[in-house]
N, C-alpha and C. Protein backbone atom coordinates (compact mmCIF):
# COMPACT_ATOMS: atom_id res chain seq x y z
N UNK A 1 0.85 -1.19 0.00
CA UNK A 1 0.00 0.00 0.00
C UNK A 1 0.89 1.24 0.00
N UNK A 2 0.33 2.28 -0.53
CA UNK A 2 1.07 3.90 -0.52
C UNK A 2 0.47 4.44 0.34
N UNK A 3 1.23 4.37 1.82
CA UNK A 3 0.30 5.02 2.43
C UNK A 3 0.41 6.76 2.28
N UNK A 4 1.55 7.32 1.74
CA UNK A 4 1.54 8.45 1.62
C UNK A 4 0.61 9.11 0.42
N UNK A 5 0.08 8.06 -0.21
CA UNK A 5 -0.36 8.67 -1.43
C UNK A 5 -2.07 8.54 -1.21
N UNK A 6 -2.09 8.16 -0.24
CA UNK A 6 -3.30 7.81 0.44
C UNK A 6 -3.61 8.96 1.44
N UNK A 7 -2.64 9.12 2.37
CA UNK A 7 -2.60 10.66 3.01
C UNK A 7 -3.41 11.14 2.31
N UNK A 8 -2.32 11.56 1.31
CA UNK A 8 -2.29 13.09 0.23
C UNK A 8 -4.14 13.14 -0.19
N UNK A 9 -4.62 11.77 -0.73
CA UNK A 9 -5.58 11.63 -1.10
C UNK A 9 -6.60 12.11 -0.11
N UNK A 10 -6.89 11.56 1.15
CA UNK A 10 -7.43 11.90 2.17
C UNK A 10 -7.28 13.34 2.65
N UNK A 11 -6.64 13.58 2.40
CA UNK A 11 -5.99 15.37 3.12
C UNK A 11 -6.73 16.08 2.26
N UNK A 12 -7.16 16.00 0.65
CA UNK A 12 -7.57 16.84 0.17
C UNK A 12 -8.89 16.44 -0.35
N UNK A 13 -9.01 15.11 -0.14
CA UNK A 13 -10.46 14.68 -0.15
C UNK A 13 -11.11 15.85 1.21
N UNK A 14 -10.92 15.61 2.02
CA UNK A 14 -11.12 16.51 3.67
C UNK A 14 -11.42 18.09 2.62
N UNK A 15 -10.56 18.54 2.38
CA UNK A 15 -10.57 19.97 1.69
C UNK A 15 -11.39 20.16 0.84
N UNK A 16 -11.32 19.29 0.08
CA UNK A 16 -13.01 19.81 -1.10
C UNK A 16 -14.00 19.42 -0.35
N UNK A 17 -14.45 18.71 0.17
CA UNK A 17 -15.53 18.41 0.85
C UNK A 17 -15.86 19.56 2.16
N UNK A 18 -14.77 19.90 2.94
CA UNK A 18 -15.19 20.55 3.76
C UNK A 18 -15.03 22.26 3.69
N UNK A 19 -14.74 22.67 2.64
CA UNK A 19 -14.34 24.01 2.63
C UNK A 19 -15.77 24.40 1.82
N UNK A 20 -16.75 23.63 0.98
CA UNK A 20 -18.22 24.39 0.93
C UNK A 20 -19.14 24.55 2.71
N UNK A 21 -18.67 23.28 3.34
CA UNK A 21 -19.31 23.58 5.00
C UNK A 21 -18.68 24.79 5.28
N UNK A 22 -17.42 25.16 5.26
CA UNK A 22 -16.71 26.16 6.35
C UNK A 22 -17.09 27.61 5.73
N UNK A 23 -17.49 27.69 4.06
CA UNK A 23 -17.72 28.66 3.61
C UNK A 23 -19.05 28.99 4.33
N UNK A 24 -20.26 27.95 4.25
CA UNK A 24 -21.32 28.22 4.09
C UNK A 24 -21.67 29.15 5.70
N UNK A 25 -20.82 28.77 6.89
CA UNK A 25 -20.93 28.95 8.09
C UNK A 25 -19.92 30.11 8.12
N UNK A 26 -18.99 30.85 7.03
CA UNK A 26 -18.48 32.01 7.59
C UNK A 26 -19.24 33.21 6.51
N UNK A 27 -19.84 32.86 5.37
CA UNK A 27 -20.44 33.93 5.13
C UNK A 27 -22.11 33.21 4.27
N UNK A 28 -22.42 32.47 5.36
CA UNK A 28 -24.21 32.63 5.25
C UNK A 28 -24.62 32.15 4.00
N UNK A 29 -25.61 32.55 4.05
CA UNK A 29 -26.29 32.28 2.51
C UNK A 29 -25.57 33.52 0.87
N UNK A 30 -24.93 34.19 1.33
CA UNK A 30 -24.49 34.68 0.38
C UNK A 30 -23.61 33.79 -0.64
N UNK A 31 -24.22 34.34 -2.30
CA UNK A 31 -23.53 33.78 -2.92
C UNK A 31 -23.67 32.03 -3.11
N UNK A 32 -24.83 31.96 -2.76
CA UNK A 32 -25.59 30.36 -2.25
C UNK A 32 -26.29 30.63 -3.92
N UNK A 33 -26.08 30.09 -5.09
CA UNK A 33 -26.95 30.32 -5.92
C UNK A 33 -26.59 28.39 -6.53
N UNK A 34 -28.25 28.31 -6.30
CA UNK A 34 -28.17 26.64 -6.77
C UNK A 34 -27.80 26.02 -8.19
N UNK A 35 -26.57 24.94 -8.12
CA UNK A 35 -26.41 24.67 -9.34
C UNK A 35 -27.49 24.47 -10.23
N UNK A 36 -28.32 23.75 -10.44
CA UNK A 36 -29.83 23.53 -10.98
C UNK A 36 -30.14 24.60 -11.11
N UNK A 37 -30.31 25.62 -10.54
CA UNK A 37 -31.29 26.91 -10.93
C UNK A 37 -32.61 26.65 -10.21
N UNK A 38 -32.78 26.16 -9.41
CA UNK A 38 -34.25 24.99 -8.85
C UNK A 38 -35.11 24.73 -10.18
N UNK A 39 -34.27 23.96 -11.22
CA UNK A 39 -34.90 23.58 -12.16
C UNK A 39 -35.25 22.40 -11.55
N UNK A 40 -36.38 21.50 -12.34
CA UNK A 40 -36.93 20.60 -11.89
C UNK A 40 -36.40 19.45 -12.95
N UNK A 41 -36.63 17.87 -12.57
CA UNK A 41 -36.00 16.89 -13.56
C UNK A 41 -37.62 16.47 -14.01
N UNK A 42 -37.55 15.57 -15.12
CA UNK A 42 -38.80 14.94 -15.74
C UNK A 42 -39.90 14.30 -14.15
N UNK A 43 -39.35 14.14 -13.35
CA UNK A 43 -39.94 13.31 -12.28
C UNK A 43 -40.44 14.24 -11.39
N UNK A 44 -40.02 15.43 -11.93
CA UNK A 44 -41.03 17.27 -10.76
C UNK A 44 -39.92 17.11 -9.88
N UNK A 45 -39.26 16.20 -9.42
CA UNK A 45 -38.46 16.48 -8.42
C UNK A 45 -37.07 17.87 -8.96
N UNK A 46 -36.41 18.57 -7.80
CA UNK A 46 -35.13 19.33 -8.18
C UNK A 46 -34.35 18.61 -8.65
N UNK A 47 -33.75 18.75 -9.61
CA UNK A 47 -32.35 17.86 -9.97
C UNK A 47 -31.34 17.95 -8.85
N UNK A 48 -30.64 18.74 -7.99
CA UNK A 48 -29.84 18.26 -6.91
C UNK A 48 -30.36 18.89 -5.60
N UNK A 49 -30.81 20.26 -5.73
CA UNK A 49 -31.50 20.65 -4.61
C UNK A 49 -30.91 21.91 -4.47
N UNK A 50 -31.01 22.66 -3.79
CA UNK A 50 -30.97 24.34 -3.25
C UNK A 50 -29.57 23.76 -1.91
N UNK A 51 -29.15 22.68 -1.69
CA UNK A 51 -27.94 22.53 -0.94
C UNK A 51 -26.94 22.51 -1.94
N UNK A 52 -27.25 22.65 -3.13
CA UNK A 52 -25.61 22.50 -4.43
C UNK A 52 -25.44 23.70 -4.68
N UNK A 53 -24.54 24.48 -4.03
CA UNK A 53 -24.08 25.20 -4.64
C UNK A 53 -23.39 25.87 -5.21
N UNK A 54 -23.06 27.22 -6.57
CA UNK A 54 -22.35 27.48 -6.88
C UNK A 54 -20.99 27.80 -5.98
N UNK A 55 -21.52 28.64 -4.84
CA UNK A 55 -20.55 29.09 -3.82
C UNK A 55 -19.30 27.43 -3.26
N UNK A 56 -20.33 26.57 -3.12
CA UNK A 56 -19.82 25.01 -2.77
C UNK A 56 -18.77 25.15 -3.24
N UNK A 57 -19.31 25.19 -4.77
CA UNK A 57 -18.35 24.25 -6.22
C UNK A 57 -17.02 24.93 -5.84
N UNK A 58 -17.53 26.67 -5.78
CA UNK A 58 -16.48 27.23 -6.19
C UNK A 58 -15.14 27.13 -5.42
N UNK A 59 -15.70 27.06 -4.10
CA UNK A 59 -14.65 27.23 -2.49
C UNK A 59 -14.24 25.50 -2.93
N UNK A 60 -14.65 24.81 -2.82
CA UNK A 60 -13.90 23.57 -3.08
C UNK A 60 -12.79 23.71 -3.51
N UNK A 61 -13.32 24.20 -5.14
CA UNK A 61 -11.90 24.31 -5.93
C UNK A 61 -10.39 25.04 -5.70
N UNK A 62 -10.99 26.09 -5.25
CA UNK A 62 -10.26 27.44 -4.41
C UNK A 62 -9.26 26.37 -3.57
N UNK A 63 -10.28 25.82 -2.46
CA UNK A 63 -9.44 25.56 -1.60
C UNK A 63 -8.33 24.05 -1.82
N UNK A 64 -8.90 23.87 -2.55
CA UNK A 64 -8.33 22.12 -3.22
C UNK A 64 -7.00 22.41 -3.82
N UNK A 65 -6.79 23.62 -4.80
CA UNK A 65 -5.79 23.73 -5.70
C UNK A 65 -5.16 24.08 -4.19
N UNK A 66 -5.10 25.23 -3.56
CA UNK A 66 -4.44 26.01 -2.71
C UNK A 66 -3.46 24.64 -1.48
N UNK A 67 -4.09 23.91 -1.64
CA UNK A 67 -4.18 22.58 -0.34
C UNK A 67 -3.02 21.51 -0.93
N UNK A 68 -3.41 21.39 -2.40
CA UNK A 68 -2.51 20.38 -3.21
C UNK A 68 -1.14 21.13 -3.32
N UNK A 69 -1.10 22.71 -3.36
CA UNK A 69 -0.14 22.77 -3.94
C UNK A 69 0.86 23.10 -2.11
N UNK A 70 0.54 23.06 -1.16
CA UNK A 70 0.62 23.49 -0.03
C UNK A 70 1.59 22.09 0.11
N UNK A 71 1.12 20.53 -0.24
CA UNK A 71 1.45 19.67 0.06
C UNK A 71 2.64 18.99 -0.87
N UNK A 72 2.83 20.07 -2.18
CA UNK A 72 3.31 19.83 -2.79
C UNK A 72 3.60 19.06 -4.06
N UNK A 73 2.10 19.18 -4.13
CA UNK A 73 1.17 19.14 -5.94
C UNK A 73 1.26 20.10 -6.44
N UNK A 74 0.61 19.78 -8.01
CA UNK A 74 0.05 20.97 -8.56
C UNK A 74 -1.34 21.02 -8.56
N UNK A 75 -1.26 22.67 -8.42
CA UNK A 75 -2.70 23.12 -8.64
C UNK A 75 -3.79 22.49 -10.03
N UNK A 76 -3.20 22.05 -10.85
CA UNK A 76 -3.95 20.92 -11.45
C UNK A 76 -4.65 19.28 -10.96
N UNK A 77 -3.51 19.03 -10.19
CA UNK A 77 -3.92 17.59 -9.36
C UNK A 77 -5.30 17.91 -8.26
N UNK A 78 -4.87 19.00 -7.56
CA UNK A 78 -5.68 19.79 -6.74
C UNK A 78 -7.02 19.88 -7.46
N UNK A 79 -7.34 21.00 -8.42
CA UNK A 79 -8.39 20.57 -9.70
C UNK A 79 -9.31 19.85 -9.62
N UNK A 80 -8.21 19.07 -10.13
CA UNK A 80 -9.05 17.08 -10.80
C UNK A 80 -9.90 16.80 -9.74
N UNK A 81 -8.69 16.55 -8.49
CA UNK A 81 -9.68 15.94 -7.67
C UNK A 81 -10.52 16.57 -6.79
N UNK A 82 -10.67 17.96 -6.50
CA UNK A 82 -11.72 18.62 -6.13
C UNK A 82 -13.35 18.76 -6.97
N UNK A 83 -12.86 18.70 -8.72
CA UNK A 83 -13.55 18.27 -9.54
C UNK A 83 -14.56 17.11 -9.52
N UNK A 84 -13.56 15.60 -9.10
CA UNK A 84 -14.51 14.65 -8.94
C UNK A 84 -15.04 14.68 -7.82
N UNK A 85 -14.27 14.93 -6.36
CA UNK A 85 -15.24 15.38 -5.36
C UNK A 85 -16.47 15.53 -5.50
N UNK A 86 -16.57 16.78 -6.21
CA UNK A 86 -17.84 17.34 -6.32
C UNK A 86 -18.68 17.28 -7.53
N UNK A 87 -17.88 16.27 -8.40
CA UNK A 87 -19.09 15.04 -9.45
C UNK A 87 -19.82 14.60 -8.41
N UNK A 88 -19.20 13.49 -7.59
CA UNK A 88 -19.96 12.62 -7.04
C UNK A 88 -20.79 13.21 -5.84
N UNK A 89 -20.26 14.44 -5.49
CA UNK A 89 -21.48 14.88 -4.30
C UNK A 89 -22.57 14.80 -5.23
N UNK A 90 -22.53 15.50 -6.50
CA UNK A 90 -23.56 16.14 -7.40
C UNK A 90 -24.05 14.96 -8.09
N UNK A 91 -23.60 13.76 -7.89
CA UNK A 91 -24.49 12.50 -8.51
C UNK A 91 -24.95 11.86 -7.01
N UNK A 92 -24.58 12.39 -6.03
CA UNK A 92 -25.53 11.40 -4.78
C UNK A 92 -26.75 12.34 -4.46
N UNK A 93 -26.30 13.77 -4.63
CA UNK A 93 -27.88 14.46 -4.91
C UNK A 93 -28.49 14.39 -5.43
N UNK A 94 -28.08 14.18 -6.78
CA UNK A 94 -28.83 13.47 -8.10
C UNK A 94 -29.89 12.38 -7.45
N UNK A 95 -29.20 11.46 -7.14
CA UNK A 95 -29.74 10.22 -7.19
C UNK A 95 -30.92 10.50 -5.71
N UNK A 96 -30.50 10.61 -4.85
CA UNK A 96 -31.30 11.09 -2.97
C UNK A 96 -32.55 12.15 -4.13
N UNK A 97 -32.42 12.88 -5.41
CA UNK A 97 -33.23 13.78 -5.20
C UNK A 97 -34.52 12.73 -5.95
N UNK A 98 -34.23 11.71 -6.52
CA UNK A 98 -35.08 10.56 -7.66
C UNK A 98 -35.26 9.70 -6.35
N UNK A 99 -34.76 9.86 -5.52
CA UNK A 99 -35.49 8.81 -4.28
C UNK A 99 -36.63 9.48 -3.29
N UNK A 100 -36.71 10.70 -3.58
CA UNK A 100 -37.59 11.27 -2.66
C UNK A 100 -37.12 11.72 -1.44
N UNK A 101 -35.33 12.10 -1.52
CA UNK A 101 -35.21 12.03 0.01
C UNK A 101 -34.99 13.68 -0.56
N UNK A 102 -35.21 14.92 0.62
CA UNK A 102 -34.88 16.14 0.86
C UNK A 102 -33.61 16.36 0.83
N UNK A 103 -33.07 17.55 0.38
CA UNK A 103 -31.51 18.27 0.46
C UNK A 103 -31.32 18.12 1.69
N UNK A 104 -29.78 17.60 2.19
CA UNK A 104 -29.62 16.90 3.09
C UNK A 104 -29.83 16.29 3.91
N UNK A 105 -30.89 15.04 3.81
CA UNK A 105 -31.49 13.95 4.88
C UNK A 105 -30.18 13.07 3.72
N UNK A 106 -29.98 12.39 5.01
CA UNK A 106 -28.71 11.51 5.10
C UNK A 106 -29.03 10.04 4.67
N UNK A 107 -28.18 9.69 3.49
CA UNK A 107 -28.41 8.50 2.82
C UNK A 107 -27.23 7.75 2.85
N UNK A 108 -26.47 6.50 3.89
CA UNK A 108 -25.27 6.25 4.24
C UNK A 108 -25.00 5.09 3.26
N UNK A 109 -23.64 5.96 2.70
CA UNK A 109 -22.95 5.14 2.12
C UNK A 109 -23.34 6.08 0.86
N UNK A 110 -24.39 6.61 0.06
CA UNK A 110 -24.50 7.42 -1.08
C UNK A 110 -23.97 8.70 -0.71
N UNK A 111 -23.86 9.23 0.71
CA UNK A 111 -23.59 10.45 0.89
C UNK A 111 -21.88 9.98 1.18
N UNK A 112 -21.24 9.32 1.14
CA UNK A 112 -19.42 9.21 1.18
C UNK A 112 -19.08 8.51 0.21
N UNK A 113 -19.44 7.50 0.04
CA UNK A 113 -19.00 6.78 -1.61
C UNK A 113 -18.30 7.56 -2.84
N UNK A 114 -19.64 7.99 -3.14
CA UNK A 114 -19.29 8.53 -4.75
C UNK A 114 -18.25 10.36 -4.16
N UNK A 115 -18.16 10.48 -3.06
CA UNK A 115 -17.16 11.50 -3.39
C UNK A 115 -15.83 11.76 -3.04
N UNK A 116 -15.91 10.33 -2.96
CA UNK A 116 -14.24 9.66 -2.71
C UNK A 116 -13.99 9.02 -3.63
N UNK A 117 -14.76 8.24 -4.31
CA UNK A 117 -14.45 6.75 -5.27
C UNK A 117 -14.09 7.66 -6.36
N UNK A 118 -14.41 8.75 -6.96
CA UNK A 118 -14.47 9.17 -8.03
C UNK A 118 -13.02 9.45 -7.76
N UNK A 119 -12.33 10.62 -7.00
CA UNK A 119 -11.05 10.98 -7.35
C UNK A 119 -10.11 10.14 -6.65
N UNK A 120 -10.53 8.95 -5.64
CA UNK A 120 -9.63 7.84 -5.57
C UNK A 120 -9.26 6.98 -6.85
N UNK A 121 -10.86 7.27 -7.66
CA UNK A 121 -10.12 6.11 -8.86
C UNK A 121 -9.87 6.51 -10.45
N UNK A 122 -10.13 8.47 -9.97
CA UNK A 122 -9.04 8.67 -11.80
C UNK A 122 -8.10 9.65 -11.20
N UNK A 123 -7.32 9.21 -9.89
CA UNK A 123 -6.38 10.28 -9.60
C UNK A 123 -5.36 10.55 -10.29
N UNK A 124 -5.04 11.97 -10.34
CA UNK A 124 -4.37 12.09 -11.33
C UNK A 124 -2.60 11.33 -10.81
N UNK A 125 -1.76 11.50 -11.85
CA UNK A 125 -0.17 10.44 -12.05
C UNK A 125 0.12 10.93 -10.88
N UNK A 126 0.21 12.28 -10.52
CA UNK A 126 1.36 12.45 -9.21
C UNK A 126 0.68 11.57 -7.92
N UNK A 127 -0.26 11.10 -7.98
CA UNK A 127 -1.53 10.15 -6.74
C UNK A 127 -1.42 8.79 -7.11
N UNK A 128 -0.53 8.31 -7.41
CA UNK A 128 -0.31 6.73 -7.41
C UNK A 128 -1.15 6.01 -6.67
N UNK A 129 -2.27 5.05 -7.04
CA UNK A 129 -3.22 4.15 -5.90
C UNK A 129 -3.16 2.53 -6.51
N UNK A 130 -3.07 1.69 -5.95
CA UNK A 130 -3.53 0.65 -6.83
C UNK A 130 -5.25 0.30 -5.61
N UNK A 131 -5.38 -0.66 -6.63
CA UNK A 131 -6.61 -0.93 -6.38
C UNK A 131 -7.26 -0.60 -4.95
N UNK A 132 -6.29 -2.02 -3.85
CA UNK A 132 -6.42 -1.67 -2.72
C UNK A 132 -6.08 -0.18 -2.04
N UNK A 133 -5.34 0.49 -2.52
CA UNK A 133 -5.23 2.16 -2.36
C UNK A 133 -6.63 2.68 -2.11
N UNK A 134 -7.66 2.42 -3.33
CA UNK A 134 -8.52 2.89 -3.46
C UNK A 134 -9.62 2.81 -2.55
N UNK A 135 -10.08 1.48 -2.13
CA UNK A 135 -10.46 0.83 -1.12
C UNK A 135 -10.02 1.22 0.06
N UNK A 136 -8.99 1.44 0.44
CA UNK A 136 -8.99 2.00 1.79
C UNK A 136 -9.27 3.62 1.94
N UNK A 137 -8.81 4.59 1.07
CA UNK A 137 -8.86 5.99 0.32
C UNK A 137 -10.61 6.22 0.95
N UNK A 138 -11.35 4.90 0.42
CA UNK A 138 -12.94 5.03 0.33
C UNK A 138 -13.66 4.60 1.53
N UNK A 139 -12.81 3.68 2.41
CA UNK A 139 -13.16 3.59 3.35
C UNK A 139 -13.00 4.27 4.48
N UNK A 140 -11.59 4.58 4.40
CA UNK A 140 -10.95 5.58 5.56
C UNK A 140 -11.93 6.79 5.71
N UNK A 141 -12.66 7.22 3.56
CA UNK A 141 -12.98 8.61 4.23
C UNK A 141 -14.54 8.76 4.57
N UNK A 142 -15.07 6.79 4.84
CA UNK A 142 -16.51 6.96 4.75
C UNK A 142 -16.65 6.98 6.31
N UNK A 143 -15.32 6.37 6.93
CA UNK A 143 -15.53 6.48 8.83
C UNK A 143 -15.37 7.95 8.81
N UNK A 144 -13.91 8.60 8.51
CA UNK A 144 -13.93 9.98 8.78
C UNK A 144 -14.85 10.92 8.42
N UNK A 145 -15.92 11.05 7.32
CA UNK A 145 -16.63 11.34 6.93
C UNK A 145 -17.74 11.33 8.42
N UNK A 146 -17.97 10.79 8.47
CA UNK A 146 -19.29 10.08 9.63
C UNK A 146 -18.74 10.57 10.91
N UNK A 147 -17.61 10.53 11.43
CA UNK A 147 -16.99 10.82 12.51
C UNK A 147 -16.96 12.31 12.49
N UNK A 148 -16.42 12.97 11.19
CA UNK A 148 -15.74 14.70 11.14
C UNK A 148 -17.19 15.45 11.42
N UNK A 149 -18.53 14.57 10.48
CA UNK A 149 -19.36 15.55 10.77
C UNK A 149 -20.03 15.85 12.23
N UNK A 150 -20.26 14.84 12.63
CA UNK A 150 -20.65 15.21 14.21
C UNK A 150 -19.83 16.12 14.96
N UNK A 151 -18.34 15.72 14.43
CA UNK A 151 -17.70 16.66 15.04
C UNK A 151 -17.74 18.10 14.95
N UNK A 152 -18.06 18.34 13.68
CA UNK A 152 -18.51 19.53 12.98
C UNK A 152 -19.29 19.92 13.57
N UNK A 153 -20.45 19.14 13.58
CA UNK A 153 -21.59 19.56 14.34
C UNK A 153 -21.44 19.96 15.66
N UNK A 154 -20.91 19.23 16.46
CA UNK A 154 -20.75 19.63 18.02
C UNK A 154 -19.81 20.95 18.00
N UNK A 155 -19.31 21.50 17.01
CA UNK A 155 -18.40 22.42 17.15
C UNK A 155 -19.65 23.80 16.71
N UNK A 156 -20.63 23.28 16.31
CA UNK A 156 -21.90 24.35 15.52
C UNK A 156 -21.37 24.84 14.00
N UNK A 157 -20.65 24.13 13.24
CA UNK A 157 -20.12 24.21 11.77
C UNK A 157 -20.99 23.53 11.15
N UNK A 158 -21.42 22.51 11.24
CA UNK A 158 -22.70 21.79 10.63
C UNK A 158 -24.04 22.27 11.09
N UNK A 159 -24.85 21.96 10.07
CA UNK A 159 -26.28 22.67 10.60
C UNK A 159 -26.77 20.93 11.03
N UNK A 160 -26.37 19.49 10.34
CA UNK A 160 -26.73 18.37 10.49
C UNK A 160 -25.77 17.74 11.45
N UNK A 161 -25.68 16.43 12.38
CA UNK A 161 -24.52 15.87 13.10
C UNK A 161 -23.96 14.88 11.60
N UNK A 162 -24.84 14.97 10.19
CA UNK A 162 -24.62 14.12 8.99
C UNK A 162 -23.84 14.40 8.06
């Protein structure tokens, strides 16, 4: 196993994921404009919901390049995988929004999966993983995931303990 390349992976998995929470809790609803547009899909439901947002996408990225290159990437690697990050948030909303569940009611295992698996498994060359890399990359960040947010929460950074 690489465990350093697994770090790296995890360290900035943490960063795209958590820098739309830290935004959303230091400046509010500003700048909250929903990817969808609250357009609706063929099924009346929102396509991801009024929790996707541009502000998200954007601070992710911000903070992803800034994080990779901190660790001693490039701001491209940073990119990518802040990129798929936030594919797969934006396909587990997708999917939670065709199930009937509300912008953020908690669906385990759809809400950590797809936004690890994605940039665990087209990371870019400088992120070496083999298979099992990936697998742990996805597991490590579905406990930490589950663990950080409560923590979040008990700290009043989360509006959910999810």
């Amino acid at each position: 196993m690489n465990f350093a390349a697994i770090a790296q992976m995890l360290f900035l998995l943490a960063v795209a994921n958590g820098a739309p929470v830290l935004a959303k809790r230091l400046i509010g609803e500003r700048f909250a404009w929903p990817v969808d547009g609250h357009s609706r899909f063929s099924d009346g439901r929102s396509i991801f919901g009024s929790s996707k947002t541009f502000r998200g996408l954007a601070t992710s990225l911000l903070a992803t390049v800034a994080a990779a290159e901190l660790i001693g990437l490039s701001g491209g690697d940073g990119a990518l995988i802040a990129t798929l990050a936030m594919l797969g948030d934006l396909l587990s909303s997708f999917i939670k929004r065709r199930r009937g569940a509300a912008p953020s009611d908690q669906m385990l295992g759809l809400d950590q999966i797809p936004e690890a698996l994605l940039p665990a498994l087209f990371a870019p060359p400088a992120i070496t993983l083999s298979f099992a890399d990936v697998v742990a990359v996805v597991g490590l960040f579905f406990v930490a995931e589950l663990a950080g947010s409560r923590l979040l929460y008990a700290l009043n950074i989360k509006d959910r303990p999810y």
